[in-house]
C-alpha atoms as a PDB file:
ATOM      1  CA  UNK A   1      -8.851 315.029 150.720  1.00  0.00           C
ATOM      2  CA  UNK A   2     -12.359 314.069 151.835  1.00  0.00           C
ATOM      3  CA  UNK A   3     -12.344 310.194 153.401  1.00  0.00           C
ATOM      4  CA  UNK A   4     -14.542 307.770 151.719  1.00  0.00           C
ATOM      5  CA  UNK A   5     -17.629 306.646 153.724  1.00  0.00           C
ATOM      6  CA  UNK A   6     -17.102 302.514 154.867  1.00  0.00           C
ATOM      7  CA  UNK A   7     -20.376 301.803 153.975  1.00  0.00           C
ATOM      8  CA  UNK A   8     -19.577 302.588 150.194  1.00  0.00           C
ATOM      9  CA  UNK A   9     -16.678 299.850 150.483  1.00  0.00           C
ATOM     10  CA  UNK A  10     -18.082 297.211 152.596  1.00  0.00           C
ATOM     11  CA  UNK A  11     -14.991 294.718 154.164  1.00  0.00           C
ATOM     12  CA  UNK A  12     -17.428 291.873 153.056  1.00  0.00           C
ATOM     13  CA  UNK A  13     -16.748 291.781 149.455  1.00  0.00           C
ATOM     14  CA  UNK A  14     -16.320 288.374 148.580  1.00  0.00           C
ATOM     15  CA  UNK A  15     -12.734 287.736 146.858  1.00  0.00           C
ATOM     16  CA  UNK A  16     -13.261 286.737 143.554  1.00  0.00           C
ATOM     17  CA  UNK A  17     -10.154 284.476 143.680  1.00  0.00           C
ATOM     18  CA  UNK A  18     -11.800 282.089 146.294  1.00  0.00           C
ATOM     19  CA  UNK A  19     -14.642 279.700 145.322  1.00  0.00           C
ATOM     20  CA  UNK A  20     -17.982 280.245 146.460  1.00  0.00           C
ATOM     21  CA  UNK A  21     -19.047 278.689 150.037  1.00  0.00           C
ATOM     22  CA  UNK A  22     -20.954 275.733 147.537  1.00  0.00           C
ATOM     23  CA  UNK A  23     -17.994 274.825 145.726  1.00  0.00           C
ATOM     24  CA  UNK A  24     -16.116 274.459 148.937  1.00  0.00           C
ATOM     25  CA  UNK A  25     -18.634 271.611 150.285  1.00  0.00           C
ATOM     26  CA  UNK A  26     -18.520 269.903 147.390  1.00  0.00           C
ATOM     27  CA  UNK A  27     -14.442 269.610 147.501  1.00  0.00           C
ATOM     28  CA  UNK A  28     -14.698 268.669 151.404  1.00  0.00           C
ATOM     29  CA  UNK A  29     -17.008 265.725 149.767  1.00  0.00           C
ATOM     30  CA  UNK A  30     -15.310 264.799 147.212  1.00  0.00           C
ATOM     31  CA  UNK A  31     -12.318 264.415 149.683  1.00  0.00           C
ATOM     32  CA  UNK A  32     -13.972 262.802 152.168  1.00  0.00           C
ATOM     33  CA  UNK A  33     -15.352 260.296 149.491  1.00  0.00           C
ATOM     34  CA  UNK A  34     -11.279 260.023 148.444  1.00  0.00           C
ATOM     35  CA  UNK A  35      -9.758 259.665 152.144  1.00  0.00           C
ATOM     36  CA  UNK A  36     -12.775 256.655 152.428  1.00  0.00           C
ATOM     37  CA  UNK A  37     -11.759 255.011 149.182  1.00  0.00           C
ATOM     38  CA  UNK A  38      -7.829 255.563 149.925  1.00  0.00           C
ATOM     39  CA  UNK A  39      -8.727 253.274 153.519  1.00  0.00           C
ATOM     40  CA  UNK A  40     -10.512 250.908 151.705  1.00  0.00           C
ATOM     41  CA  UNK A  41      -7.703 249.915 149.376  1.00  0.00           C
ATOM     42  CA  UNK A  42      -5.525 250.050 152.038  1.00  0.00           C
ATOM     43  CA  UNK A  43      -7.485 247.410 153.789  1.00  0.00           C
ATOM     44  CA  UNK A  44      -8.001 245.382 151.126  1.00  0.00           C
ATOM     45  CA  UNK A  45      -4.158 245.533 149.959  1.00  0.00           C
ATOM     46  CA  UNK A  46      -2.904 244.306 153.602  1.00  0.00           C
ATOM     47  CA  UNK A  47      -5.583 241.465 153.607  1.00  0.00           C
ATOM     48  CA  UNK A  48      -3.984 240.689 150.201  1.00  0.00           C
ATOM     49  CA  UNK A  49      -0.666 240.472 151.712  1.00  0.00           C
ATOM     50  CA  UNK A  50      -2.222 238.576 155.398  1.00  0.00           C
ATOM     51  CA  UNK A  51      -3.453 235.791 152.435  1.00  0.00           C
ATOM     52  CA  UNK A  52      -0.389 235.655 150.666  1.00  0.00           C
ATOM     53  CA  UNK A  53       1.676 235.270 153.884  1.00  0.00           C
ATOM     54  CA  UNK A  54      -0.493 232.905 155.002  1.00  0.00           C
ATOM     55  CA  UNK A  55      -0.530 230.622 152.199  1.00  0.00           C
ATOM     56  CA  UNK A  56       3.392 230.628 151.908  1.00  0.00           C
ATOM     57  CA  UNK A  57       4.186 230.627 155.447  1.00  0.00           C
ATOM     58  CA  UNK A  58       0.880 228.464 157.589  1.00  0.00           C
ATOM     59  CA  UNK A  59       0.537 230.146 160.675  1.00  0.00           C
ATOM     60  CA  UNK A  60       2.543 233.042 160.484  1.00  0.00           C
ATOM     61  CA  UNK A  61       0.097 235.819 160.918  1.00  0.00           C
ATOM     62  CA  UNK A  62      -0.892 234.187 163.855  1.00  0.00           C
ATOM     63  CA  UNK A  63       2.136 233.906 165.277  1.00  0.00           C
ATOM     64  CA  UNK A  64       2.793 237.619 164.155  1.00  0.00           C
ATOM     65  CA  UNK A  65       0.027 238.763 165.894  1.00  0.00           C
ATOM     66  CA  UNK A  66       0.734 236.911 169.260  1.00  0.00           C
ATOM     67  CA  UNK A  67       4.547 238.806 168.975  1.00  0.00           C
ATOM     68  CA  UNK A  68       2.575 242.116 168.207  1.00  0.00           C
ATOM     69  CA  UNK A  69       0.161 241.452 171.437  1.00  0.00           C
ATOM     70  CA  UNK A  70       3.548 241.133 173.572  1.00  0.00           C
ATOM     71  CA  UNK A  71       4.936 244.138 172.352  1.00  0.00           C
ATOM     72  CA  UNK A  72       1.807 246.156 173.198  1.00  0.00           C
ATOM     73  CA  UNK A  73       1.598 245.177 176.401  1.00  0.00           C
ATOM     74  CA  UNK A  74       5.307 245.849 176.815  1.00  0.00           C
ATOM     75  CA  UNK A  75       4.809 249.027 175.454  1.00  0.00           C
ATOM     76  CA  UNK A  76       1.917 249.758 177.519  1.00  0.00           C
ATOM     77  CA  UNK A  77       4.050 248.870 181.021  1.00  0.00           C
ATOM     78  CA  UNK A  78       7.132 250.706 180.303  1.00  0.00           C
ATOM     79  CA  UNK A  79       4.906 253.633 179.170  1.00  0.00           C
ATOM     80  CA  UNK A  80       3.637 253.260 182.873  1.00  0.00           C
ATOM     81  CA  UNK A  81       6.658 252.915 184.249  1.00  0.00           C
ATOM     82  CA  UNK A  82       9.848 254.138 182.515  1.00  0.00           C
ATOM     83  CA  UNK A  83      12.616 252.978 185.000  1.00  0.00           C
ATOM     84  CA  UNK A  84      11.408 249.400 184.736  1.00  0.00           C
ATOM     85  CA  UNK A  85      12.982 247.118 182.180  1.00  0.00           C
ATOM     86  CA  UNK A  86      10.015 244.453 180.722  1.00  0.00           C
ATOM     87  CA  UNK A  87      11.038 241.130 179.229  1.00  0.00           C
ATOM     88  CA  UNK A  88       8.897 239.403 176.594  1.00  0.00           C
ATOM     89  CA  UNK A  89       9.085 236.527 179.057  1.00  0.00           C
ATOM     90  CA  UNK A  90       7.947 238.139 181.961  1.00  0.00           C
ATOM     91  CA  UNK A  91       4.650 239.261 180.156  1.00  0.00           C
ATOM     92  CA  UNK A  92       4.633 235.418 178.508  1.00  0.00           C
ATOM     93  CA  UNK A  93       4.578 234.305 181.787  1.00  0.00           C
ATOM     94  CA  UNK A  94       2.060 236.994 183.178  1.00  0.00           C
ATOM     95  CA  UNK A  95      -0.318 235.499 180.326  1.00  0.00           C
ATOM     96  CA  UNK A  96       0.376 231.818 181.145  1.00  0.00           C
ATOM     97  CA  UNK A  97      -0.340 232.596 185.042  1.00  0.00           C
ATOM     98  CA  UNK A  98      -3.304 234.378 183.856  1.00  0.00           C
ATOM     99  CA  UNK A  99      -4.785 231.541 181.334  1.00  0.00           C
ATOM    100  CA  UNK A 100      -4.479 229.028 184.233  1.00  0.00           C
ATOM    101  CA  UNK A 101      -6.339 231.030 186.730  1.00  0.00           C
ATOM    102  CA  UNK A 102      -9.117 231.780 184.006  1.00  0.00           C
ATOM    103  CA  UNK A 103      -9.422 227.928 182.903  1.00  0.00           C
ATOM    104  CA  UNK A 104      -9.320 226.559 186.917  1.00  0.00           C
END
């Protein structure tokens, strides 16, 4: 049985079950677009909630974010150093020490 010649059968046939190389940009858009408009209501939901919390409870995303600044930093020394145990008051204190030498 004779073989077929490649060139008659080129590998570069495009499949017809894929869409062409246009449609393909236009769905990474279109998703793009989506992922942009998903953050965007995301951000505006949470501010929704920030107000609300606010209003109820005065002063509570502030004091939510200082609790959120000491756990970073907490986070960020034991990711230093494992072995060592942090305390929020040790980093409160590391602050206040800090402040002082800032305002004198």
């Amino acid at each position: 049985m004779p073989q077929q010649e490649s060139s008659a059968f080129p590998e570069n046939f495009p499949d017809p079950k894929l869409p062409a190389a246009v449609e393909v940009d236009e769905m990474l858009t279109r998703i793009k677009h989506s992922h942009g408009h998903y953050y965007k209501v995301m951000n505006l939901e949470v501010w929704a909630l920030v107000e609300t919390l606010d209003q109820v409870f005065p002063g509570a995303w502030g004091h939510f974010m200082a609790n959120r600044q000491v756990a970073v930093k907490q986070f960020l020394q034991r990711s230093r150093d494992p072995n060592s145990s942090v305390d929020a008051e040790e980093v409160e204190d590391k602050e206040e020490r800090s402040r002082k030498q800032e305002e004198s």
